[in-house]
N, C-alpha and C. Protein backbone atom coordinates (compact mmCIF):
# COMPACT_ATOMS: atom_id res chain seq x y z
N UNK A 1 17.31 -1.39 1.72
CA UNK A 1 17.15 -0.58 2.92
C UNK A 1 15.70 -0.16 3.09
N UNK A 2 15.23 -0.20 4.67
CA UNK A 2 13.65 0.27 4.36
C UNK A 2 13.73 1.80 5.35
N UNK A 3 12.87 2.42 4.42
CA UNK A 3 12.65 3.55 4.81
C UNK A 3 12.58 4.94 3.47
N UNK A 4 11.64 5.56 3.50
CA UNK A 4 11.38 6.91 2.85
C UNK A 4 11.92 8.52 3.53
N UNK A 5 12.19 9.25 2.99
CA UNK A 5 12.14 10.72 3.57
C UNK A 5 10.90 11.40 3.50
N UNK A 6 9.76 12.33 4.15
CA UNK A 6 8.92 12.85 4.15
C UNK A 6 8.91 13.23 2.63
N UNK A 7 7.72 13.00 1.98
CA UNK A 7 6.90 13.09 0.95
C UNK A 7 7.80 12.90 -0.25
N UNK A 8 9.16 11.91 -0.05
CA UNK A 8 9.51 10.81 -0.79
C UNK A 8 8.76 9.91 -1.35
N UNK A 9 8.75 9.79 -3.12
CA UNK A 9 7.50 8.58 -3.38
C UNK A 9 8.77 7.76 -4.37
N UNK A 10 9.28 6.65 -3.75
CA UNK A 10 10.42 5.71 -4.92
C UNK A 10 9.72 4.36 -4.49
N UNK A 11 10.46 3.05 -5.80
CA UNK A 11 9.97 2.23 -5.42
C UNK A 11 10.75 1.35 -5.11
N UNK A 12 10.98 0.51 -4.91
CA UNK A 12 12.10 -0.73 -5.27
C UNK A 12 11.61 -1.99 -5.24
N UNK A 13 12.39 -2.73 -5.74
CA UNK A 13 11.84 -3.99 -6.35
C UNK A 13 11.69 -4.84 -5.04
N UNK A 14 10.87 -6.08 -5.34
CA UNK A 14 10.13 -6.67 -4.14
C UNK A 14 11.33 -7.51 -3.20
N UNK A 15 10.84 -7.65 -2.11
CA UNK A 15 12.38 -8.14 -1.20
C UNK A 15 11.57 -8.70 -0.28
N UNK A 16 11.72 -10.40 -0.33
CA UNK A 16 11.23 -11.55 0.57
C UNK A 16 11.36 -11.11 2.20
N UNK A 17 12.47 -10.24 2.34
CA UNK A 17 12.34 -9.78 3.73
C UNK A 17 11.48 -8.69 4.40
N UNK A 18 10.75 -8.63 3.53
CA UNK A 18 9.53 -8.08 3.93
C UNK A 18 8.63 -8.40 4.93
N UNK A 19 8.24 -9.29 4.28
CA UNK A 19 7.62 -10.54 5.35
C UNK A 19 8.67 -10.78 6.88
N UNK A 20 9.57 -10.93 6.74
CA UNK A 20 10.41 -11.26 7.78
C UNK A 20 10.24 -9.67 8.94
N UNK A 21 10.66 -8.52 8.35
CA UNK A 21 10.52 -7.52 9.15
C UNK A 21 8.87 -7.42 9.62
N UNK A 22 7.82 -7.71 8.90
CA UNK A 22 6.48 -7.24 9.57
C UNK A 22 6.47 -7.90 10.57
N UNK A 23 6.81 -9.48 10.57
CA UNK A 23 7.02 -10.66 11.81
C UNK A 23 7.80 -9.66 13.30
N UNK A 24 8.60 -8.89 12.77
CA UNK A 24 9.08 -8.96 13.57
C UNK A 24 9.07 -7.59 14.25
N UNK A 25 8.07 -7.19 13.51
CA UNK A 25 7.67 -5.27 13.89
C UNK A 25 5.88 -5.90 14.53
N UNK A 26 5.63 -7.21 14.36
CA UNK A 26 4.29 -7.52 14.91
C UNK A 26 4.63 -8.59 16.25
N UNK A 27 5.54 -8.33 16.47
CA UNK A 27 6.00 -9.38 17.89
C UNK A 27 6.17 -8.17 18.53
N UNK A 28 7.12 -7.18 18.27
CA UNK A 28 7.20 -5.47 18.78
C UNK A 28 5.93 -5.67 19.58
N UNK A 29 4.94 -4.66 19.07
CA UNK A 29 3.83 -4.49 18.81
C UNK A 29 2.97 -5.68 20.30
N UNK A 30 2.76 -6.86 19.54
CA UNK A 30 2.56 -7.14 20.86
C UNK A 30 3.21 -7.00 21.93
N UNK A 31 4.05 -6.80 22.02
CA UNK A 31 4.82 -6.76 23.56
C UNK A 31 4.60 -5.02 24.24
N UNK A 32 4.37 -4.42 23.29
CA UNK A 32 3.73 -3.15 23.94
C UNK A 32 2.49 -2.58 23.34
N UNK A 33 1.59 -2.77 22.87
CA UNK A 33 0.01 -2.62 23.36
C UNK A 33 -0.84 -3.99 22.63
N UNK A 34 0.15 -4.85 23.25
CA UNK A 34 -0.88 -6.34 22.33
C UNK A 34 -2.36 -6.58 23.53
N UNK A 35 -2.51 -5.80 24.22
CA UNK A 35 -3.47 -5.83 25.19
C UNK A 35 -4.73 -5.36 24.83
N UNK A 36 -4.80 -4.29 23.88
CA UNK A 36 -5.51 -4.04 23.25
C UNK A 36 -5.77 -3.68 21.80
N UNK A 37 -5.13 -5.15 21.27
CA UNK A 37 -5.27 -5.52 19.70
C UNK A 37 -5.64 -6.93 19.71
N UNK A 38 -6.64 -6.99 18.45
CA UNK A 38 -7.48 -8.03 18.56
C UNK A 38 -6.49 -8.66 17.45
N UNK A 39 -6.42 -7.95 16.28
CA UNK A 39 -5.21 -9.17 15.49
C UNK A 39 -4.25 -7.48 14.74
N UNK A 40 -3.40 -8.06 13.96
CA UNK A 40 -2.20 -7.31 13.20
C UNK A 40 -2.03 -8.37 12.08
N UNK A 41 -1.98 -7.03 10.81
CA UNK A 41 -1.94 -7.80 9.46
C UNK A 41 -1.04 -7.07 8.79
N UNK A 42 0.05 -7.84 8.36
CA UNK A 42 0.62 -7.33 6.75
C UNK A 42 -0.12 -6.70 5.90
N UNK A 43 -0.08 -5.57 5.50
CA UNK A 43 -0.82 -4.70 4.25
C UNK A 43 0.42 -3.78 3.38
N UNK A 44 -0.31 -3.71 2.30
CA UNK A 44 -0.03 -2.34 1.28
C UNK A 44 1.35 -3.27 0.73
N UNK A 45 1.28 -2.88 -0.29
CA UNK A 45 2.70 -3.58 -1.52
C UNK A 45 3.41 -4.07 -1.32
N UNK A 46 3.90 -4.28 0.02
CA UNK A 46 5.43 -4.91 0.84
C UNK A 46 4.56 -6.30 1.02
N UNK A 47 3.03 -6.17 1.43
CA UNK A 47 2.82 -7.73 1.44
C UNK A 47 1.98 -8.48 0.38
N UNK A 48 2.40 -7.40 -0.50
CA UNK A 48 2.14 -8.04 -2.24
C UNK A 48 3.13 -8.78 -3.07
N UNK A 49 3.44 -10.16 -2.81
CA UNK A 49 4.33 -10.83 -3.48
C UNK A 49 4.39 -10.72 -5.07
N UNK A 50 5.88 -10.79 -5.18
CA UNK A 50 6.96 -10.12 -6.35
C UNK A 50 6.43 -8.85 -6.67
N UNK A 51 5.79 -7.66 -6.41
CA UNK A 51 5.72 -6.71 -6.93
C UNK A 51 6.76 -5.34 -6.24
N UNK A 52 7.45 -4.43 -6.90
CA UNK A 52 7.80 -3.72 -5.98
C UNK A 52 6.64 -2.65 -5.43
N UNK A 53 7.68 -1.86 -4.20
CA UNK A 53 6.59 -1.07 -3.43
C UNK A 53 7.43 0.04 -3.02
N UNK A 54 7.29 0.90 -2.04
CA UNK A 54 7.97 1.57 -1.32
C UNK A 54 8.46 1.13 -0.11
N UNK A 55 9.52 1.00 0.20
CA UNK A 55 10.25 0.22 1.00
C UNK A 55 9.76 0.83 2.22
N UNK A 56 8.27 0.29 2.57
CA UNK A 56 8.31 0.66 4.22
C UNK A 56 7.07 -0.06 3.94
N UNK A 57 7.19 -0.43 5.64
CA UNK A 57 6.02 -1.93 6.09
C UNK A 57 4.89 -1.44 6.25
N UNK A 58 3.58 -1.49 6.10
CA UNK A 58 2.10 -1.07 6.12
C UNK A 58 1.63 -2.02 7.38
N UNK A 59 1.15 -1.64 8.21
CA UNK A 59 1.24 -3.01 9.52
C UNK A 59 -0.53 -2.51 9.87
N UNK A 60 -1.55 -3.06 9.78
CA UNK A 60 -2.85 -3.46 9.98
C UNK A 60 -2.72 -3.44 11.24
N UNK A 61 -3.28 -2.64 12.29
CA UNK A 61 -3.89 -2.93 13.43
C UNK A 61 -5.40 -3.21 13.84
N UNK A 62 -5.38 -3.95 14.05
CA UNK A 62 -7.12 -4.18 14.38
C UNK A 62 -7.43 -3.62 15.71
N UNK A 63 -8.44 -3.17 16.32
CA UNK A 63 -8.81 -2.99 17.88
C UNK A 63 -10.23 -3.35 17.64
N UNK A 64 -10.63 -3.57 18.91
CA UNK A 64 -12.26 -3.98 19.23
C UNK A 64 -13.15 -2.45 19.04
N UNK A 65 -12.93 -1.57 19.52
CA UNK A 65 -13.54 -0.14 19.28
C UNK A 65 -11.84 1.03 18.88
N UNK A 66 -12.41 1.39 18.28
CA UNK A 66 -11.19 2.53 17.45
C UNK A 66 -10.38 3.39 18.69
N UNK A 67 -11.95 3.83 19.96
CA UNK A 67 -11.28 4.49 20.63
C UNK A 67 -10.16 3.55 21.56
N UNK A 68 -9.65 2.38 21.54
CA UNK A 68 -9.15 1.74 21.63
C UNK A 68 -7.68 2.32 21.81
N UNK A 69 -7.41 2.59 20.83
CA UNK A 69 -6.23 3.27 20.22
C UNK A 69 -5.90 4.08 21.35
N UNK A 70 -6.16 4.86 22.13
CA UNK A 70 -6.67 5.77 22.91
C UNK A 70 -5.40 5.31 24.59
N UNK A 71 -6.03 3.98 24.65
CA UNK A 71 -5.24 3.37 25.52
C UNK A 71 -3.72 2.65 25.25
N UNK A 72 -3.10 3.11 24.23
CA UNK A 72 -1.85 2.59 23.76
C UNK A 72 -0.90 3.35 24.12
N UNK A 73 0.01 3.13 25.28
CA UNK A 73 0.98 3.60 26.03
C UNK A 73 1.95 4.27 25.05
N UNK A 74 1.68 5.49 24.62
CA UNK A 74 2.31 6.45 23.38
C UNK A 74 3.94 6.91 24.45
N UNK A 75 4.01 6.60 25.39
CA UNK A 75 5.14 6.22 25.54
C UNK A 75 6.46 5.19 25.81
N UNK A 76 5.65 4.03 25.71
CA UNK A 76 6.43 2.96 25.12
C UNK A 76 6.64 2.89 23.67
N UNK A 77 5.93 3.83 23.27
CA UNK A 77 5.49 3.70 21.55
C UNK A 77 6.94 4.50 21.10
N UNK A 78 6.87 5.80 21.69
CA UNK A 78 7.82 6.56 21.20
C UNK A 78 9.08 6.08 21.67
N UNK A 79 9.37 5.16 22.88
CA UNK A 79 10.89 4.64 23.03
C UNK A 79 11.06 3.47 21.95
N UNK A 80 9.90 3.01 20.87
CA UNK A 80 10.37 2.23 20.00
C UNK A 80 10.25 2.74 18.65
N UNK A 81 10.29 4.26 18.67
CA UNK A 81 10.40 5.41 17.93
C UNK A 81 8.97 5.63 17.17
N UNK A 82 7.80 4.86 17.30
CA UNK A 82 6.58 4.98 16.74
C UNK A 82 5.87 6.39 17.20
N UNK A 83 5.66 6.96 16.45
CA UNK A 83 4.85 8.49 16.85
C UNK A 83 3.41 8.35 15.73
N UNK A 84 2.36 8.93 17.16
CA UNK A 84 1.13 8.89 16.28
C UNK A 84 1.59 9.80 15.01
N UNK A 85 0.29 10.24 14.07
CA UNK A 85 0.42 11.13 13.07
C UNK A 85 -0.56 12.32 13.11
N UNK A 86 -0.49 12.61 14.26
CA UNK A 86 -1.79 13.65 14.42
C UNK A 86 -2.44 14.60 13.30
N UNK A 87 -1.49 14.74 12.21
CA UNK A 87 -1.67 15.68 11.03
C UNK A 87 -2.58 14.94 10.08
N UNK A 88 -2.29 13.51 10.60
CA UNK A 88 -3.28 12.82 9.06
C UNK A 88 -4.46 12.75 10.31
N UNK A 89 -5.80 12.81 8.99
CA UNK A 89 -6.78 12.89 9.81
C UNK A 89 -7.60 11.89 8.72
N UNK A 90 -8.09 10.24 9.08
CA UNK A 90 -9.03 9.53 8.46
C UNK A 90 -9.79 9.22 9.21
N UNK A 91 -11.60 8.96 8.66
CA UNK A 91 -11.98 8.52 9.42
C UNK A 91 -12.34 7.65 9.36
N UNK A 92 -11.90 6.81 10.75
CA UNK A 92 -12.56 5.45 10.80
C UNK A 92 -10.78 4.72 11.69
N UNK A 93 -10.22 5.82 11.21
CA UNK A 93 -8.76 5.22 10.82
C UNK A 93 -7.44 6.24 12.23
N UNK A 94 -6.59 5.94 12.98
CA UNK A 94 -5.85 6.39 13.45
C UNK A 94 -4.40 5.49 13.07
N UNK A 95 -3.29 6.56 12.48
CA UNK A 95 -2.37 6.58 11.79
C UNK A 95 -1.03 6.83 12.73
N UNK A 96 -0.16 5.86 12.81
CA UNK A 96 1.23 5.81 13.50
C UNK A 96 2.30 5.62 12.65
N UNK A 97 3.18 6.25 12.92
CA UNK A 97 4.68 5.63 11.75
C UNK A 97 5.66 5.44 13.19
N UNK A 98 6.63 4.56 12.06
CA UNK A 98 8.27 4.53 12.68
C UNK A 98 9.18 5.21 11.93
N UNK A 99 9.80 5.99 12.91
CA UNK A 99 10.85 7.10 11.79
C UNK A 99 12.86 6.35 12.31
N UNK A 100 13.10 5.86 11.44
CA UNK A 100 14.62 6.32 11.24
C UNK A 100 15.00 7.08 12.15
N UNK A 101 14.90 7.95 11.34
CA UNK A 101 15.67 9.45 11.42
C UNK A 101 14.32 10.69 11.67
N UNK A 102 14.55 11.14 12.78
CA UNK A 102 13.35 12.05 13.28
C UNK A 102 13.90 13.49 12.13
N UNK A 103 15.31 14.13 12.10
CA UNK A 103 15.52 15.34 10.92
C UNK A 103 14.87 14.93 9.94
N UNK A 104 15.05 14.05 8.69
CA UNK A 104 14.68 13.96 7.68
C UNK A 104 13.03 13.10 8.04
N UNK A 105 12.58 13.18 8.89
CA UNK A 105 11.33 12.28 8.80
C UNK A 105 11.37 10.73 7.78
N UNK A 106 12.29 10.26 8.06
CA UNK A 106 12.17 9.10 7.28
C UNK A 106 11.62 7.92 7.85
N UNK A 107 10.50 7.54 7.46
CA UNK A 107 9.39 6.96 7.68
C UNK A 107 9.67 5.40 7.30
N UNK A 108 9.75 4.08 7.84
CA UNK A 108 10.23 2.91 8.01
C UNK A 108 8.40 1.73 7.83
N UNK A 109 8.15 2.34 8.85
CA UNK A 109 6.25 1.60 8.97
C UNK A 109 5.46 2.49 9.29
N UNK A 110 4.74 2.12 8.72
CA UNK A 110 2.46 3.19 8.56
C UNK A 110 2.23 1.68 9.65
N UNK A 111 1.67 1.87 10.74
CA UNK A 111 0.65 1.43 11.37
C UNK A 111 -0.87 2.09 11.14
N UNK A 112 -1.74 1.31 10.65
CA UNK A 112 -3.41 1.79 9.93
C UNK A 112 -3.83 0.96 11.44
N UNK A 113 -4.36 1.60 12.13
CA UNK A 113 -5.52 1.41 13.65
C UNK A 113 -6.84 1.44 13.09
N UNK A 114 -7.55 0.53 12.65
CA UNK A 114 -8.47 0.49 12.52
C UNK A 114 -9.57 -0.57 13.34
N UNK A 115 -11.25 -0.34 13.47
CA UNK A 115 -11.91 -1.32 14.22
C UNK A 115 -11.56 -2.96 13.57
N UNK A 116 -11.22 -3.96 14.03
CA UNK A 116 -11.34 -4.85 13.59
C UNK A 116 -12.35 -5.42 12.54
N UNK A 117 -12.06 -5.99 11.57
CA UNK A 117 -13.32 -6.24 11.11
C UNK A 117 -14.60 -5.26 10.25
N UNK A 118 -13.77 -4.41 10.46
CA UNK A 118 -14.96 -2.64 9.80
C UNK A 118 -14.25 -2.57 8.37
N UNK A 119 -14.93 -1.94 7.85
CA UNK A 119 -14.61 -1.52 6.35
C UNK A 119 -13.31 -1.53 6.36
N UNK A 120 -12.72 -0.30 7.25
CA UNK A 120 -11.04 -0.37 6.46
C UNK A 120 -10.48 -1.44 6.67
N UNK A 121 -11.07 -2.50 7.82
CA UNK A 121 -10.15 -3.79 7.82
C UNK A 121 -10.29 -4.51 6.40
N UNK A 122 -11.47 -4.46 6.23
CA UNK A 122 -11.97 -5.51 5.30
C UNK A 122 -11.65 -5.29 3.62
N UNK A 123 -11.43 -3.63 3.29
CA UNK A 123 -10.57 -2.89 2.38
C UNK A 123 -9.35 -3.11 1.99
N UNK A 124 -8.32 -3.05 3.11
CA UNK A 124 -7.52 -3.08 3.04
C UNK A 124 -6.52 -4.57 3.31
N UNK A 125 -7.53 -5.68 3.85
CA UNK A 125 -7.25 -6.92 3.72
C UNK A 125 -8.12 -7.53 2.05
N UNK A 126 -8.97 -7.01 1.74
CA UNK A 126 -9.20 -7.70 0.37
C UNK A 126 -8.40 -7.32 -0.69
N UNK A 127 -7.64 -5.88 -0.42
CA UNK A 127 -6.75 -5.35 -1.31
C UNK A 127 -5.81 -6.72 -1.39
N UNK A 128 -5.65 -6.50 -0.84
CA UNK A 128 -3.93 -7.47 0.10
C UNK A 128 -3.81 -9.18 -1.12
N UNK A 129 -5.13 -9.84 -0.10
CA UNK A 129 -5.62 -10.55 -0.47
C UNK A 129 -5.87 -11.17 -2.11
N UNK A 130 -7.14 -9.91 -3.04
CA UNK A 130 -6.90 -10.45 -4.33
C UNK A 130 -5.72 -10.10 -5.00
N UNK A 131 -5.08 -9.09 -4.91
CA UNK A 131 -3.73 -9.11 -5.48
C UNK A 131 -2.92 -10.56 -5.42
N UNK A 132 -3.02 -10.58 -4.28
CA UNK A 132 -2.22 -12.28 -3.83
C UNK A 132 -2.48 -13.29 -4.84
N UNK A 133 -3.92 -13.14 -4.87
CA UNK A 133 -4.66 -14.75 -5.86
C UNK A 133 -4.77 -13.80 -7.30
N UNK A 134 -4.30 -12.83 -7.85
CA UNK A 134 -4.54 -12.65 -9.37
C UNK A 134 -3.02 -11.97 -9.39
N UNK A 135 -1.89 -12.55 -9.89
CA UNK A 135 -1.04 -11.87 -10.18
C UNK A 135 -0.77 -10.73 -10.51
N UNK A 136 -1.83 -11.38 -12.31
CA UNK A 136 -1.92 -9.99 -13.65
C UNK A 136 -2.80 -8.82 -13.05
N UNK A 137 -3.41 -8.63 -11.84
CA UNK A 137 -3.60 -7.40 -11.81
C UNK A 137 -2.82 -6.88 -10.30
N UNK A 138 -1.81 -7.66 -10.24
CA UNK A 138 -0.91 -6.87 -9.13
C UNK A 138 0.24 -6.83 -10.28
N UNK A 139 0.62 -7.38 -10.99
CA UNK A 139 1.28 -6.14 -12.05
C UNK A 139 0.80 -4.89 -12.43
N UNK A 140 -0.58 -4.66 -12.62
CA UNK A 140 -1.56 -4.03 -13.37
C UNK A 140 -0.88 -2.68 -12.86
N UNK A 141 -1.13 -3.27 -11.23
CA UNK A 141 -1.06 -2.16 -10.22
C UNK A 141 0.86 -1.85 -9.92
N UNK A 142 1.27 -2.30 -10.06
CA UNK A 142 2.59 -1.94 -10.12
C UNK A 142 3.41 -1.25 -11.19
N UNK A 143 3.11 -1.38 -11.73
CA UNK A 143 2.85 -0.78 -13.58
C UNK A 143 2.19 1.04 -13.30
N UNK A 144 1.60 1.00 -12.50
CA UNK A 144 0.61 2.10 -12.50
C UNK A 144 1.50 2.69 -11.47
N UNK A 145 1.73 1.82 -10.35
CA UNK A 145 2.70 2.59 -8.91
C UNK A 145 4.04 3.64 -9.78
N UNK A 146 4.62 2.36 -10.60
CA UNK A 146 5.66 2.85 -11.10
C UNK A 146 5.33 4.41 -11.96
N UNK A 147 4.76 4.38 -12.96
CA UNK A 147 3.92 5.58 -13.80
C UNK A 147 3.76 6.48 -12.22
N UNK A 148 2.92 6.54 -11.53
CA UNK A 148 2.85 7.68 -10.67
C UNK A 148 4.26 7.84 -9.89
N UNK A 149 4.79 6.91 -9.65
CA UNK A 149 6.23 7.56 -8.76
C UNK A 149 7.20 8.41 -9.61
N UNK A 150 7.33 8.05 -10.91
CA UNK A 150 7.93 9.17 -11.78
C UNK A 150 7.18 10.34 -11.68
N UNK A 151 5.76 10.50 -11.78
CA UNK A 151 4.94 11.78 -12.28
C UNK A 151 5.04 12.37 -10.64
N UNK A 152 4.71 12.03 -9.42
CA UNK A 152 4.78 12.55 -8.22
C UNK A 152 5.93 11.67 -7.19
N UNK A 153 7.46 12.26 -7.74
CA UNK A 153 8.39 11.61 -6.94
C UNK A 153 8.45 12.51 -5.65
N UNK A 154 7.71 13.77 -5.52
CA UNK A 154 8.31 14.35 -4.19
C UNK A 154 6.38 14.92 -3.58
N UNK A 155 5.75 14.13 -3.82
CA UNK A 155 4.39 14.28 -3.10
C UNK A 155 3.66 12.64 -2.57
N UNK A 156 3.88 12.33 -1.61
CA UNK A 156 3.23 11.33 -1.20
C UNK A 156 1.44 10.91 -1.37
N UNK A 157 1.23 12.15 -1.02
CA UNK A 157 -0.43 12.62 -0.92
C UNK A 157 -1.09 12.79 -2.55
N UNK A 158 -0.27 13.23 -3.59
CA UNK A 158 -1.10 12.81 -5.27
C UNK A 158 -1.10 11.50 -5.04
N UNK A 159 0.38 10.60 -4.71
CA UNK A 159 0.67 9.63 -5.59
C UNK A 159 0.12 8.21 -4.91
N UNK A 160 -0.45 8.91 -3.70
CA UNK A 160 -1.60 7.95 -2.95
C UNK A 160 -3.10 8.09 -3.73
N UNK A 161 -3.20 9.30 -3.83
CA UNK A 161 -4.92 9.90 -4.72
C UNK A 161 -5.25 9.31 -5.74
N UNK A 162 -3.92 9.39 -6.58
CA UNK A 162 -4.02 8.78 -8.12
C UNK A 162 -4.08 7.31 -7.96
N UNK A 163 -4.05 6.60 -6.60
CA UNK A 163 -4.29 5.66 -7.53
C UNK A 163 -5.15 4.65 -6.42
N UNK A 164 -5.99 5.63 -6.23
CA UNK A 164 -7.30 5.68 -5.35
C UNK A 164 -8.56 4.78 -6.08
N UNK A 165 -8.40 5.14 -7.26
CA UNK A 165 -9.68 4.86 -8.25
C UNK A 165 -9.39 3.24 -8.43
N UNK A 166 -8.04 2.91 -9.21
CA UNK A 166 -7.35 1.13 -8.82
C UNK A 166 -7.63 0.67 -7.79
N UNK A 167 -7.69 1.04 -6.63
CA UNK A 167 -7.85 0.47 -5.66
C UNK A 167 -9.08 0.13 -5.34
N UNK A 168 -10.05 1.43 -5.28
CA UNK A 168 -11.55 1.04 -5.42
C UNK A 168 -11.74 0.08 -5.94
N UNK A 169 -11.37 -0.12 -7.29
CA UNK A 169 -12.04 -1.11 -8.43
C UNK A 169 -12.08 -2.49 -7.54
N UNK A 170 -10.52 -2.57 -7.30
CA UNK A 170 -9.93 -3.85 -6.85
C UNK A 170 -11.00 -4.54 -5.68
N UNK A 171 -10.96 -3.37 -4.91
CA UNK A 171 -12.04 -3.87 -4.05
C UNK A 171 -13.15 -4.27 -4.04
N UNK A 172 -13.79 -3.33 -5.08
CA UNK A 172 -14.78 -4.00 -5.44
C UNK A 172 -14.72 -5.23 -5.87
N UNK A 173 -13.90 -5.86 -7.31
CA UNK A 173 -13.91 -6.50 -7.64
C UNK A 173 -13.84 -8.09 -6.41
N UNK A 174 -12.78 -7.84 -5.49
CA UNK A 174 -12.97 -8.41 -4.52
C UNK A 174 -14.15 -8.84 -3.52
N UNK A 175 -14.63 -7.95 -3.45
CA UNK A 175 -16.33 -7.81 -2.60
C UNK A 175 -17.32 -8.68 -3.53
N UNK A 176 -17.40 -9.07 -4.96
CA UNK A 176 -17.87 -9.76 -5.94
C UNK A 176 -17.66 -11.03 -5.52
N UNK A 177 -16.03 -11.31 -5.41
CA UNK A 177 -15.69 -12.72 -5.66
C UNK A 177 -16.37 -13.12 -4.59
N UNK A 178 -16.01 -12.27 -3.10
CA UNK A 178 -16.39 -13.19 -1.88
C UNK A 178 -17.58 -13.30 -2.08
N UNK A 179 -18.58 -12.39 -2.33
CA UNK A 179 -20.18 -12.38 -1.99
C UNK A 179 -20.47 -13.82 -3.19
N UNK A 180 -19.61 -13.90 -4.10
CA UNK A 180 -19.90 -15.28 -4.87
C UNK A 180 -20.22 -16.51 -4.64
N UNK A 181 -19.05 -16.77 -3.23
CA UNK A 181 -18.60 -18.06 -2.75
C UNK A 181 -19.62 -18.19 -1.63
């Protein structure tokens, strides 16, 4: 089943239909603000093959300028239950979910709005990415998911923090390989 309750952190083991739902939460998507998205990417653990994650889709939006976002008919959005997140505040970054269930806030997909092509694209697609091509350190990192979802099962916001520093690395390490080739 996909979906979390507000500041629910569980994991479950990896499920090929993952892939199948982003396909089909990114056909959504175009059909109501594909006008102003330059591309949409699978991200975050669901599109990390065999590892588990938290059962909800991470969906990459790209736009040409951020304020972009700006022009996305937030009411076609909300008849396909997507509500911005006005409470999270990143920058660089504007944040949408799909909720289930609006009582329990149970949260289904994170849409990340970011400029095409800008750091968080390029972050959060190299994440994606070397995990893909190095197995042993998308265990590394699943291994570690698991360890923090026991230690912060009812805070979303540690059990994202903690494992902030892995992720850096990764990226970096990533930013190496490419600047290699």
């Amino acid at each position: 089943m996909l979906g979390l309750d507000k500041d629910v952190v569980a994991l479950t083991a990896y499920d090929p239909k993952w892939k199948v739902l982003f396909e089909q939460e990114k056909v959504l998507l175009e059909s109501l603000i594909g006008e102003h998205i330059v591309d949409i990417q699978h991200i975050g653990s669901t599109a990390i093959e065999g590892i588990a994650a938290k059962p909800m889709i991470d969906v990459l939006i790209g736009v040409q300028a951020l304020d972009d976002a700006k022009k996305f008919d937030k009411y076609l959005l909300r008849d396909a239950d997507i509500y911005q997140l006005g409470r999270v505040e990143v920058e660089g970054k504007v944040v949408y979910a799909k909720f289930s269930d609006l009582e329990a806030l149970t949260k289904t997909h994170v849409y990340h709005v970011v400029e095409h092509k800008g750091d968080w694209w390029q972050q959060h697609t190299l994440f994606r990415d070397y995990l893909n091509e190095h197995p042993d350190v998308a265990i590394e990192y699943e291994t570690l998911k698991k360890e923090l979802a026991v230690k912060y099962p009812n805070n979303e916001r540690y059990y994202a923090d903690a494992k902030k520093a892995f992720v850096d690395e990764v990226v970096g390490l990533a930013e190496k390989e490419l600047s290699a080739k």
